[in-house]
Protein backbone atom coordinates (compact mmCIF):
# COMPACT_ATOMS: atom_id res chain seq x y z
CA UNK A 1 228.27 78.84 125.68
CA UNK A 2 224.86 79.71 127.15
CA UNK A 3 222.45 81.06 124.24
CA UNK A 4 224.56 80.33 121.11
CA UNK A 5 222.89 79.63 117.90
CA UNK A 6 223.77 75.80 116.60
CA UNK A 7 225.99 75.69 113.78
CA UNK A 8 225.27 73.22 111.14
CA UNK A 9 229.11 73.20 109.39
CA UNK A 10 230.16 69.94 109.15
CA UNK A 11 234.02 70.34 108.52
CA UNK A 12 236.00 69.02 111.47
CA UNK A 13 238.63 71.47 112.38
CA UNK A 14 242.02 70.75 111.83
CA UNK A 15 244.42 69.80 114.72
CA UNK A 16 245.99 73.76 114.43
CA UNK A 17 242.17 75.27 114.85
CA UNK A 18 241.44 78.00 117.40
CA UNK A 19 240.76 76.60 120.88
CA UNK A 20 238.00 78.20 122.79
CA UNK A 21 239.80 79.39 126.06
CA UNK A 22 236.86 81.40 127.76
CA UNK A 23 233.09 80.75 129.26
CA UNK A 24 230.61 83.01 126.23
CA UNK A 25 227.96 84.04 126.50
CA UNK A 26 225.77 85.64 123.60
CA UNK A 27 222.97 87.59 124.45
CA UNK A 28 220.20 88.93 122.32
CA UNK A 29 219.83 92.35 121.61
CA UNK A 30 216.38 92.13 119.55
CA UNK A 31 217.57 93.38 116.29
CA UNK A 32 219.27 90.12 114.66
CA UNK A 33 222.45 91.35 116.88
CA UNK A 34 224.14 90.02 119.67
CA UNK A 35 226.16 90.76 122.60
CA UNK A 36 229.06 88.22 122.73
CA UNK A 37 230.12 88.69 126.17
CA UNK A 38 233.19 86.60 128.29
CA UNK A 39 232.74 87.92 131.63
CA UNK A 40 235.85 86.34 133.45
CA UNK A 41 238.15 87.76 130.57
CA UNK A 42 235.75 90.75 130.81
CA UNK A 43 235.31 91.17 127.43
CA UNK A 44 232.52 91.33 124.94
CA UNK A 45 231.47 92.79 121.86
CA UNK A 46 228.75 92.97 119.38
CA UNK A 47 228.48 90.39 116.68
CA UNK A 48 226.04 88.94 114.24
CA UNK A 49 224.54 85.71 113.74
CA UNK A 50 227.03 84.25 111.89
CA UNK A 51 229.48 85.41 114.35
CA UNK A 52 227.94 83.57 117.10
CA UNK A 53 227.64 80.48 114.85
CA UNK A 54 231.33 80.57 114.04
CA UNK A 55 232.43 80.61 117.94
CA UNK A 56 229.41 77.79 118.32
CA UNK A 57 230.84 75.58 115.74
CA UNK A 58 234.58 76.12 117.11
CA UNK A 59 232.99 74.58 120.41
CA UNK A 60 231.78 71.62 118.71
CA UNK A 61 235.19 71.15 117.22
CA UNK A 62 234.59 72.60 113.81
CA UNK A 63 235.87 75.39 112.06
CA UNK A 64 234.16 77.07 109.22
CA UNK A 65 236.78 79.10 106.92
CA UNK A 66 233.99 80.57 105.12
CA UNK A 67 232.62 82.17 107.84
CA UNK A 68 236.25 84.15 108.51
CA UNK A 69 237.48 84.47 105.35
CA UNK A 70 240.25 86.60 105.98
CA UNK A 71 240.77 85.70 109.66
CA UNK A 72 239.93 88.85 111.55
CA UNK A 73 237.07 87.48 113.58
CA UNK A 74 239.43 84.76 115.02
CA UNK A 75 242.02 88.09 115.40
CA UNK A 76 239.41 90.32 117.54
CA UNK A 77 238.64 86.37 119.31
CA UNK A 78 242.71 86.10 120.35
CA UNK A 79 242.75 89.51 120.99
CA UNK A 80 239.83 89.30 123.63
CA UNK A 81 241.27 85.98 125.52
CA UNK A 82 238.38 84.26 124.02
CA UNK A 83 240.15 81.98 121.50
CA UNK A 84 243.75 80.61 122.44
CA UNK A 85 244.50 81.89 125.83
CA UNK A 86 244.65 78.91 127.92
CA UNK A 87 242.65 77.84 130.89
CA UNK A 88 240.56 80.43 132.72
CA UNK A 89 240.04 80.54 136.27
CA UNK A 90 236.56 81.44 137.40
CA UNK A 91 236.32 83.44 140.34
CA UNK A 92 235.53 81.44 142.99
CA UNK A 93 236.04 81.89 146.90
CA UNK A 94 235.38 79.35 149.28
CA UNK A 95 234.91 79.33 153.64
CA UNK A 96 235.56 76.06 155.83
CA UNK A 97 235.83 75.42 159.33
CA UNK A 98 235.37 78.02 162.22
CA UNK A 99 234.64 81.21 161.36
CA UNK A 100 237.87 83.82 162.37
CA UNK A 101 235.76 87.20 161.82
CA UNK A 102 237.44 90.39 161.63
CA UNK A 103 234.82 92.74 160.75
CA UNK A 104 231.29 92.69 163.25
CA UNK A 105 227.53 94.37 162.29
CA UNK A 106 225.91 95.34 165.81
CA UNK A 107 221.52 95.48 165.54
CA UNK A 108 222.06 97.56 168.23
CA UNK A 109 217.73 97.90 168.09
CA UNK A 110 214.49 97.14 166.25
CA UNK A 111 213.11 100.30 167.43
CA UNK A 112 212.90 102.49 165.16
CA UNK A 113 211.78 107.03 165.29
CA UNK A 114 210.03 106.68 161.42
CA UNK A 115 207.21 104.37 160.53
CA UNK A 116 207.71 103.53 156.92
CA UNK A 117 205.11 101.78 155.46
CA UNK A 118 207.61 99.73 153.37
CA UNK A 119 209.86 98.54 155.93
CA UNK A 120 211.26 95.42 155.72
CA UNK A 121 211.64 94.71 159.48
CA UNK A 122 208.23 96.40 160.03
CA UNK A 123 210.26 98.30 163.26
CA UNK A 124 208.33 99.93 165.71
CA UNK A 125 205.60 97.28 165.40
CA UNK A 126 206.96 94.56 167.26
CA UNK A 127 208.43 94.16 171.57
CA UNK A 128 211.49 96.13 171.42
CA UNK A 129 214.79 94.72 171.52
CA UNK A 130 217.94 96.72 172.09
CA UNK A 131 221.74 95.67 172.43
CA UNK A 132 223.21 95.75 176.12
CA UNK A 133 226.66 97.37 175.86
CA UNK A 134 228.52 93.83 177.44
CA UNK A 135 227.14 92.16 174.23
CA UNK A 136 228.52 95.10 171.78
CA UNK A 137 231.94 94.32 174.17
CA UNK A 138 232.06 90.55 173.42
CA UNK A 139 231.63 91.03 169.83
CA UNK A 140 234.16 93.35 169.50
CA UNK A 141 236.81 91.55 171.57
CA UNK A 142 236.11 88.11 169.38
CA UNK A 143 236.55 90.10 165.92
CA UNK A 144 240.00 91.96 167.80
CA UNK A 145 241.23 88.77 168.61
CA UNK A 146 240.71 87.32 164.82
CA UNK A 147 242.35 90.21 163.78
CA UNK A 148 245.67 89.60 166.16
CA UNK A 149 245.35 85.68 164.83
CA UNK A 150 245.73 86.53 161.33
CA UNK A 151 248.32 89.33 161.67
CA UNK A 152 245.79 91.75 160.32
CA UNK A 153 246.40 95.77 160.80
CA UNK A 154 242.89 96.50 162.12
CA UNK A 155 239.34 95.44 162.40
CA UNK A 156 235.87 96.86 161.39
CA UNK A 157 232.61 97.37 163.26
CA UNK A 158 229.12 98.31 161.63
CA UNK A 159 225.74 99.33 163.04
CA UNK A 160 222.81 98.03 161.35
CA UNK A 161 219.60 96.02 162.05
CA UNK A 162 215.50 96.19 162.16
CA UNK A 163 215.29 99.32 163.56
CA UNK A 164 217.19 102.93 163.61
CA UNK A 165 220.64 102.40 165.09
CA UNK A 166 221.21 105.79 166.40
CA UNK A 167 218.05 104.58 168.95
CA UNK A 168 220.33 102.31 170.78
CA UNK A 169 222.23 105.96 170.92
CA UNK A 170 224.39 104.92 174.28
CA UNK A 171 225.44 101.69 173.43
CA UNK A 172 226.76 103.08 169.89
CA UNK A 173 229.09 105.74 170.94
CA UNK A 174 230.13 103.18 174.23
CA UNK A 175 230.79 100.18 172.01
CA UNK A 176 232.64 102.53 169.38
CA UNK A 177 234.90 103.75 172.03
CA UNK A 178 235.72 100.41 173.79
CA UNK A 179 236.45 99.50 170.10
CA UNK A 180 239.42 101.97 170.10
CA UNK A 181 240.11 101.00 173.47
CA UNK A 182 240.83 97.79 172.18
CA UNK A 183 242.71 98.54 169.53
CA UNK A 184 245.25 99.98 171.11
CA UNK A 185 245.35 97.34 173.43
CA UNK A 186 246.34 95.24 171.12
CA UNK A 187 248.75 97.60 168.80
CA UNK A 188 246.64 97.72 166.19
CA UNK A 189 244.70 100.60 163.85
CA UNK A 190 241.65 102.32 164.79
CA UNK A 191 238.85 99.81 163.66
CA UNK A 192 236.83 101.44 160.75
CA UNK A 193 233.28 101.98 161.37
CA UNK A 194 230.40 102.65 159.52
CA UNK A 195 226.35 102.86 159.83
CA UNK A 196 223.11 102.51 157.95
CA UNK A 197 220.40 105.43 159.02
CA UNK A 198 217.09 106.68 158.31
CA UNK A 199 218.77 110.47 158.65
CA UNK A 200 216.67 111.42 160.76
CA UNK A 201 218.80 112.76 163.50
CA UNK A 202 219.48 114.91 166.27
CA UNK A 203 222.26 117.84 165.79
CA UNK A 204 224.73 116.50 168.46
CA UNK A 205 224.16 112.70 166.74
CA UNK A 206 225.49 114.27 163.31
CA UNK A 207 228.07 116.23 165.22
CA UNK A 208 229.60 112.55 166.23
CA UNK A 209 228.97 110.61 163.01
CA UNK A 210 231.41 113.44 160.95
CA UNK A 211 233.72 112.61 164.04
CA UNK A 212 233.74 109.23 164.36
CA UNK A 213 232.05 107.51 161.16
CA UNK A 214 234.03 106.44 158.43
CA UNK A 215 230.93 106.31 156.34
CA UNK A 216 226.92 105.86 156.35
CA UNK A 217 224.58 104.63 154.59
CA UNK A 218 221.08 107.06 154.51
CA UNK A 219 218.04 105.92 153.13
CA UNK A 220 216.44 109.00 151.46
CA UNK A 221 213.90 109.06 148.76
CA UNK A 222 214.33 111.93 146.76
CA UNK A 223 212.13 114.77 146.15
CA UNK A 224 209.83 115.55 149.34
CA UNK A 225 207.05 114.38 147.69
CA UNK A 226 207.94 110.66 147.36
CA UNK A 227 209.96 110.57 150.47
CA UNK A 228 207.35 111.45 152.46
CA UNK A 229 204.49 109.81 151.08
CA UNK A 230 205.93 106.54 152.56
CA UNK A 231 208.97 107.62 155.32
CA UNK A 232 206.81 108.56 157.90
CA UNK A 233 207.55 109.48 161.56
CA UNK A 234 205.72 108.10 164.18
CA UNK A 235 202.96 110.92 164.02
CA UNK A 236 202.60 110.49 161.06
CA UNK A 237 204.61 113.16 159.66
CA UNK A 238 206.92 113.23 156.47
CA UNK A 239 210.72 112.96 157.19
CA UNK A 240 212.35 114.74 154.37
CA UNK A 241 213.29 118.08 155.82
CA UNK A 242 215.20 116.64 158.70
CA UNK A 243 216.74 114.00 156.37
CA UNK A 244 217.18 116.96 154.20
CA UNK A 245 219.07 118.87 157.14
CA UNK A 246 220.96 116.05 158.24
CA UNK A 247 222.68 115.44 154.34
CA UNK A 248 223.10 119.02 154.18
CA UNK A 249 225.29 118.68 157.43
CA UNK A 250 227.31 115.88 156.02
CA UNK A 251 228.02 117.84 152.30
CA UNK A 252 229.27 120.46 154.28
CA UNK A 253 231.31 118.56 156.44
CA UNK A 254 232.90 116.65 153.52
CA UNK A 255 231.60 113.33 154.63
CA UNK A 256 231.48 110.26 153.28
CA UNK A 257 227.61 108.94 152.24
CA UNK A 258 225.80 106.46 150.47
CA UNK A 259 221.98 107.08 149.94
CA UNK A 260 219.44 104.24 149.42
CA UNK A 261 216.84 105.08 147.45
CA UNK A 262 213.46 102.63 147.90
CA UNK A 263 211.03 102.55 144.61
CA UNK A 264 207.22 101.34 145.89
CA UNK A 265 205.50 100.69 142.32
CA UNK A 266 202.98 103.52 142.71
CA UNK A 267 206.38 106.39 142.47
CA UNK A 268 208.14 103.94 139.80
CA UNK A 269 207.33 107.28 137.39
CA UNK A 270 208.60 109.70 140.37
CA UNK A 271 212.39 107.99 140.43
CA UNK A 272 214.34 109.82 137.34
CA UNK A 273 212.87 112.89 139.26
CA UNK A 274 213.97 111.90 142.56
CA UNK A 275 217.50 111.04 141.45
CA UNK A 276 217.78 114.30 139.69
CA UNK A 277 216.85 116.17 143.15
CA UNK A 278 219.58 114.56 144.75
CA UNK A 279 222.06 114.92 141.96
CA UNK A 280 221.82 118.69 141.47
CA UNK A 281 221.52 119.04 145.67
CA UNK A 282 223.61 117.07 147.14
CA UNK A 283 226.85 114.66 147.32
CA UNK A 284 226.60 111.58 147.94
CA UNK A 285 229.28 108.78 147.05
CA UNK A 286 226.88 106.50 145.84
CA UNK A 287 223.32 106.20 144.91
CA UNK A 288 221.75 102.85 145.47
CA UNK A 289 218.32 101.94 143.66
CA UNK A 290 215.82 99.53 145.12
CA UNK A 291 212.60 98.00 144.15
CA UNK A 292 210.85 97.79 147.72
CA UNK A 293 210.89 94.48 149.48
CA UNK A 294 207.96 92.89 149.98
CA UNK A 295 208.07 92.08 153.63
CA UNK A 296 207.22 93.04 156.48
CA UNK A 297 204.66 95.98 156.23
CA UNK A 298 204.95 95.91 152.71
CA UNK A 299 203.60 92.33 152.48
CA UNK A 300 201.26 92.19 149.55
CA UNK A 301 201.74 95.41 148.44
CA UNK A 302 201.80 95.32 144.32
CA UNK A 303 205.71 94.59 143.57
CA UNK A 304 208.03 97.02 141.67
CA UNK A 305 210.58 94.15 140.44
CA UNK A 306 208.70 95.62 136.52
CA UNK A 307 209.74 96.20 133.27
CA UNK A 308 208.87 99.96 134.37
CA UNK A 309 211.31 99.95 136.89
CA UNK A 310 213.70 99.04 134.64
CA UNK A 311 212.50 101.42 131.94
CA UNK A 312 212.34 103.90 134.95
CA UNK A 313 215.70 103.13 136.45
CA UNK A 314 217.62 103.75 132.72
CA UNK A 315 215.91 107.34 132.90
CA UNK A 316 217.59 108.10 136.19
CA UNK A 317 220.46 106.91 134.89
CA UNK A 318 221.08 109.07 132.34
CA UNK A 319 220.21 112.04 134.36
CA UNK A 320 222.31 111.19 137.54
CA UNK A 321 225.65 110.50 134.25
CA UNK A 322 224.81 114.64 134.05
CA UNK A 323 225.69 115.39 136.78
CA UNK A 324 228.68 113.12 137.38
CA UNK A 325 226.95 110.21 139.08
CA UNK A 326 225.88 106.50 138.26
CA UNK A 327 223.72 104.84 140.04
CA UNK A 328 223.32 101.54 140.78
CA UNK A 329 221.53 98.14 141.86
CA UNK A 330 222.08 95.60 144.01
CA UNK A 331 222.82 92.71 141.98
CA UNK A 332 223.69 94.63 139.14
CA UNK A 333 227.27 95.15 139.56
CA UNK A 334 229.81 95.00 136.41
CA UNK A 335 232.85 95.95 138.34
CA UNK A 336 232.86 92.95 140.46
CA UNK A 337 233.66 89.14 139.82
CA UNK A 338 232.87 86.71 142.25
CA UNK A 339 230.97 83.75 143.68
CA UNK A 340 229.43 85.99 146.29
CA UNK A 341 226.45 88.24 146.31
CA UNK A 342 226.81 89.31 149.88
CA UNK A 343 228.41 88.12 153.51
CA UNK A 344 225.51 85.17 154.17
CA UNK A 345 227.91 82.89 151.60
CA UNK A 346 231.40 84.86 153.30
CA UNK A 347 231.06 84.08 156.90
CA UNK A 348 229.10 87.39 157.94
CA UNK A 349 229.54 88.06 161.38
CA UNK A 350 226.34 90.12 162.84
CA UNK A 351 225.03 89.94 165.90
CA UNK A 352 221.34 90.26 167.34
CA UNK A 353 220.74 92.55 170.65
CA UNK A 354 220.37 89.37 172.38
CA UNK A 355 223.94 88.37 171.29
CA UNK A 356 223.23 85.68 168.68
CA UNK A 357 224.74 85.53 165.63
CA UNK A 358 223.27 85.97 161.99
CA UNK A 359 224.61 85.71 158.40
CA UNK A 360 222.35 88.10 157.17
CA UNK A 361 221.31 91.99 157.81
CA UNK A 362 217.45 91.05 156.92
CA UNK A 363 217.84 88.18 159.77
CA UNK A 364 218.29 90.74 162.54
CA UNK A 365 216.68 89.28 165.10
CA UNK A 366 215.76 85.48 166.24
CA UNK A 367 211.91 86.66 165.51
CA UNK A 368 212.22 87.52 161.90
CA UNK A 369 210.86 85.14 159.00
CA UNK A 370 213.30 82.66 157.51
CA UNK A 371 215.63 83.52 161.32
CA UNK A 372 216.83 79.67 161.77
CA UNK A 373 218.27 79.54 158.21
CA UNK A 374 220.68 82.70 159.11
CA UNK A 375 221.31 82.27 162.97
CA UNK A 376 224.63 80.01 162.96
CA UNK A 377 225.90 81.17 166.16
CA UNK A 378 225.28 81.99 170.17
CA UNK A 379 227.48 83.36 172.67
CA UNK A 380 229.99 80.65 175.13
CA UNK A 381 228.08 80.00 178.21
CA UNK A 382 231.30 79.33 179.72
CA UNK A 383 233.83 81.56 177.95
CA UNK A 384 234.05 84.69 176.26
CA UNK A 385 233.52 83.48 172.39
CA UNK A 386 230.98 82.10 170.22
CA UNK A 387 229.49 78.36 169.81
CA UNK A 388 228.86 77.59 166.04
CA UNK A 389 226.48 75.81 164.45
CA UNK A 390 228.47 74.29 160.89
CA UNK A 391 225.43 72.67 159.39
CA UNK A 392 223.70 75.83 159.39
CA UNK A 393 227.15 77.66 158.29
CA UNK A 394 227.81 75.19 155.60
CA UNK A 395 224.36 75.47 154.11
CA UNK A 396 224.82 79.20 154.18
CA UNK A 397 228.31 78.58 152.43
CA UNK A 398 226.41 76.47 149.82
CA UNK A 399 224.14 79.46 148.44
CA UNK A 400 226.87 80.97 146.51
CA UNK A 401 226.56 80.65 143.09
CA UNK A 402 228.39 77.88 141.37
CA UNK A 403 226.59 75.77 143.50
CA UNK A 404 222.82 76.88 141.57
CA UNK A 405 221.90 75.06 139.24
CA UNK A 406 219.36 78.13 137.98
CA UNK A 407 221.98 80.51 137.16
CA UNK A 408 224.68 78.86 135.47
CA UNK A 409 223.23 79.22 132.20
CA UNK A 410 222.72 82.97 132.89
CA UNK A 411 225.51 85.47 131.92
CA UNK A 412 225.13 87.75 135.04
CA UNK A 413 226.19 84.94 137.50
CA UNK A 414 229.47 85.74 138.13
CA UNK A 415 228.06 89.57 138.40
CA UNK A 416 225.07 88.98 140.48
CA UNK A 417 226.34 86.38 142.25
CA UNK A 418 223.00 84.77 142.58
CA UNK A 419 221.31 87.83 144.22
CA UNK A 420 220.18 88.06 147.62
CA UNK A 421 219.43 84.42 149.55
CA UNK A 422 216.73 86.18 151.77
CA UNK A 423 214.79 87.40 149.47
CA UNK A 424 214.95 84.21 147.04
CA UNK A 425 213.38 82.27 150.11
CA UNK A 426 210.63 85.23 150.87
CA UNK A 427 209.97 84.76 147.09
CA UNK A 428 210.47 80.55 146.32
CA UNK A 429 210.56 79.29 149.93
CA UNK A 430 212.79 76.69 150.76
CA UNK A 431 212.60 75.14 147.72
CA UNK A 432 215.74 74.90 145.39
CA UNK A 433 216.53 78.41 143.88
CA UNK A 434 213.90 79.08 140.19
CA UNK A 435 214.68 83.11 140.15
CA UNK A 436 212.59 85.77 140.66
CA UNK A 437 211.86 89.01 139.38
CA UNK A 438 214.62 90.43 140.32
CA UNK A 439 216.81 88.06 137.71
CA UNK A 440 214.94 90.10 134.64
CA UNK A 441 216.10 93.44 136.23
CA UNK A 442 219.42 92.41 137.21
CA UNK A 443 220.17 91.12 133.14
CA UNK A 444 218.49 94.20 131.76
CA UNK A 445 220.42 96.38 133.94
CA UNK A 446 223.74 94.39 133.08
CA UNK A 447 223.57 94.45 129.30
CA UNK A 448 223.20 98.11 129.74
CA UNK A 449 226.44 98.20 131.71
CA UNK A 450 228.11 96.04 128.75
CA UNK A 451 227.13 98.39 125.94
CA UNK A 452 228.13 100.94 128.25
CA UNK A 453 231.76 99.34 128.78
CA UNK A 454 231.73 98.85 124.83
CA UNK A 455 230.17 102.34 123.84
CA UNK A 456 233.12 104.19 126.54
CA UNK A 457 236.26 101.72 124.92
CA UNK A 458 235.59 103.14 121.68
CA UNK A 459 232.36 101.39 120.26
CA UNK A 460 233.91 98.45 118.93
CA UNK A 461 234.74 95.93 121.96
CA UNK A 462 235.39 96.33 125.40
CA UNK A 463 238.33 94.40 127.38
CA UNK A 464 240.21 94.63 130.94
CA UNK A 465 241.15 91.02 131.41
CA UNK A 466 241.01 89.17 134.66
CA UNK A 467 241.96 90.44 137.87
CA UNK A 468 244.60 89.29 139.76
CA UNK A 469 244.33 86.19 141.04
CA UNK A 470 242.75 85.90 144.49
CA UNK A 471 241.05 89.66 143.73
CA UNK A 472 237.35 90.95 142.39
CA UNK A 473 237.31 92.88 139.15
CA UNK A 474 236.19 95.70 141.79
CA UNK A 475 239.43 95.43 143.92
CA UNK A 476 237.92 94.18 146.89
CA UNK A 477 234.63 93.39 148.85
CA UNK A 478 231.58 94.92 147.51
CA UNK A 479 230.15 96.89 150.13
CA UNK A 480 226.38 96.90 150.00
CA UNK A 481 224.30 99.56 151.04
């Protein structure tokens, strides 16, 4: 029980004593209060000191009457699965052997139509690569064939990478189409498909995405004025009135969207603002909230992983919860339980436009910083599948979370998952995991979302129990924009 105070009791609990069934956790509040929180039973509520000393002493095998006089703390403890529920199962996921893919990312290009001067992948600055369509073809015929192996219904293919995918604009709508070629080939559903975009698009692109798109992912900013301080075009020019355009196509349409919204530290004050634009204007499905990764042309720049961020985010929060929305970050994610912060631990199955293969969307093409960690895989030179590298697989495998030391004594971990392995290395190097800001943001940002689950089950405790076996508290893979 990470965080519990001692308990000095000294009377050994009889052989009919309470049995603590659950992993606790009790987190401080600040005002002599705690947050006793059991995130595989996916309960918690808020107790005192002595509280937390009774469940500490019941874990050192003694049981102080005193302290539960008339038995109702052990009650609310049965009632929550914490005390005398038998063994819990924590929710963990393993990969082995080959990888059998059924779901492919195509970079189809690191070129890129905006220059923003926080990008990640720095696109535009770099030779350009982009994706042949025979290389889109093998891709999709290896996931296809997965999919027929394991008697699954369908397959998925996203578009994603260091640049703008809609650049690589041929090989999109061709690889898309042989995709449903396939399918039918084979008797099974159309794949889904999905892309990231900067929104910044022509009319006849957004005219296909509503027709063929299950879903995308848009990075927008918010109000004008912070978007286009830093989402530039390549003259120079702010992007917000044709990413502006291009969302107003899709709420019209009734389509699907995520937006990403990036937070430099200088417009940390601008982001309740900016959600609150979006809110009241538009429709998206999701609202993502990101600190701004300090990478590529934002190397150096002064970080927004703060305490103002957080302060900052928890504004926007309570506006967007007017209007109907929540928004979220990355690594702080309630809803979900699992070993897994993303694909780079699950087998991801992306490939560069030269054809190689990479666990991780920030490892987009064999050039990038930290590449040979994520690259695990390169095309048959003498047959139409993929030759994998294990040791680099296995090590990728061996990033999710009940495998770092660092996090187990942290209450988020079966939440956060450990948070993103690329930007751990960007931040500690290849050194074993320590955190990084991002671990104070993602724990602030959870406790809020426990006194929120607490505060909306009445005020008194919060419980779901565990999922069903073999399934995350969210129902499924976490999607991440």
């Amino acid at each position: 029980m990470s965080g519990l105070l001692t308990n000095s009791v000294s009377r050994i609990a009889p052989a009919s004593a309470p049995v603590v069934s659950a992993e606790v956790f009790a987190i401080p509040m600040g005002t002599g209060q705690y947050i006793l929180y059991a995130p595989v039973r996916r309960a918690a509520f808020v107790a005192n000191a002595g509280a937390v000393n009774f469940l500490a002493g019941l874990q050192l095998g003694v049981l102080d009457g005193a302290a539960d006089p008339d038995g109702s703390l052990v009650e609310l403890l049965r009632r929550l699965e914490i005390l005398d529920a038998g063994p819990e199962t924590p929710p963990i996921t393993t990969f082995s052997g080959i990888p059998k893919p059924t779901s492919l990312t195509l970079f189809l290009t690191t070129t890129c139509n905006l220059r923003c001067t926080y990008c990640y992948a720095a696109a535009g600055d770099t030779p350009a690569k982009s994706m042949n369509l025979d290389t889109a073809r093998r891709g999709i015929d290896f996931v296809a064939g997965n999919a027929v192996e394991a008697g699954a219904r369908s397959f998925e293919i996203n578009y994603h990478g260091g640049g703008e995918p809609t650049g690589n604009w041929r090989v999109m709508k061709d690889s898309l189409a042989y995709a449903r070629e396939k399918a039918v080939a084979l008797d099974l559903d159309p794949p889904r498909a999905s892309s990231a975009t900067n929104g910044v698009l022509r009319d006849d692109q957004i005219d296909w995405i509503i027709a063929n798109l299950d879903g995308v992912s848009l990075s927008f900013d918010g109000l004008p004025s912070a978007h286009d301080k830093h989402r530039l075009t390549v003259l120079g020019r702010g992007s917000s009135d044709r990413v502006i355009h291009t969302v107003r196509r899709l709420d019209a349409a009734g389509f699907g969207y995520g937006v990403r919204v990036t937070v430099t530290a200088d417009q940390i004050p601008q982001l309740p603002d900016s959600v609150e634009f979006i809110c009241a204007n538009f429709r998206p499905q999701r609202i993502q909230v990101e600190p701004a990764y300090q990478l590529g042309r934002w190397a150096g720049a002064p970080t927004a992983e703060t305490d103002e961020f957080i302060q900052a985010f928890r504004t926007a929060q309570a506006r967007a919860v007017r209007f109907g929305h929540e928004i979220f970050f990355s690594a702080a994610r309630l809803g979900t339980l699992t070993n897994h912060f993303c694909g780079i631990t699950q087998d991801t199955f992306a490939l560069s436009p030269d054809g190689n293969v990479s666990a991780c969307y920030e490892a987009f093409s064999e050039d990038t910083p930290w590449a040979r960690k994520f690259f695990y895989g390169e095309p048959e030179k003498l047959g139409p599948g993929y030759k994998f590298e294990l040791p680099i697989l296995n090590n990728l495998r061996g990033q999710a979370v009940q495998h770092r030391s660092f996090c187990q004594g942290c209450f988020a971990k079966w939440t956060c998952a450990g948070d993103c392995y690329h930007k751990s290395l960007a931040v500690n190097g290849d050194v074993e995991f320590r955190g990084t800001d991002r671990c104070h943001i993602t724990r602030e940002l959870t406790k809020d979302q426990i006194l929120a689950k607490i505060v909306s089950s009445g005020g008194l405790f919060w419980h779901e129990g565990p999922p069903p076996e073999g399934e995350s508290a969210a129902g499924g893979k976490e999607m991440l924009l």
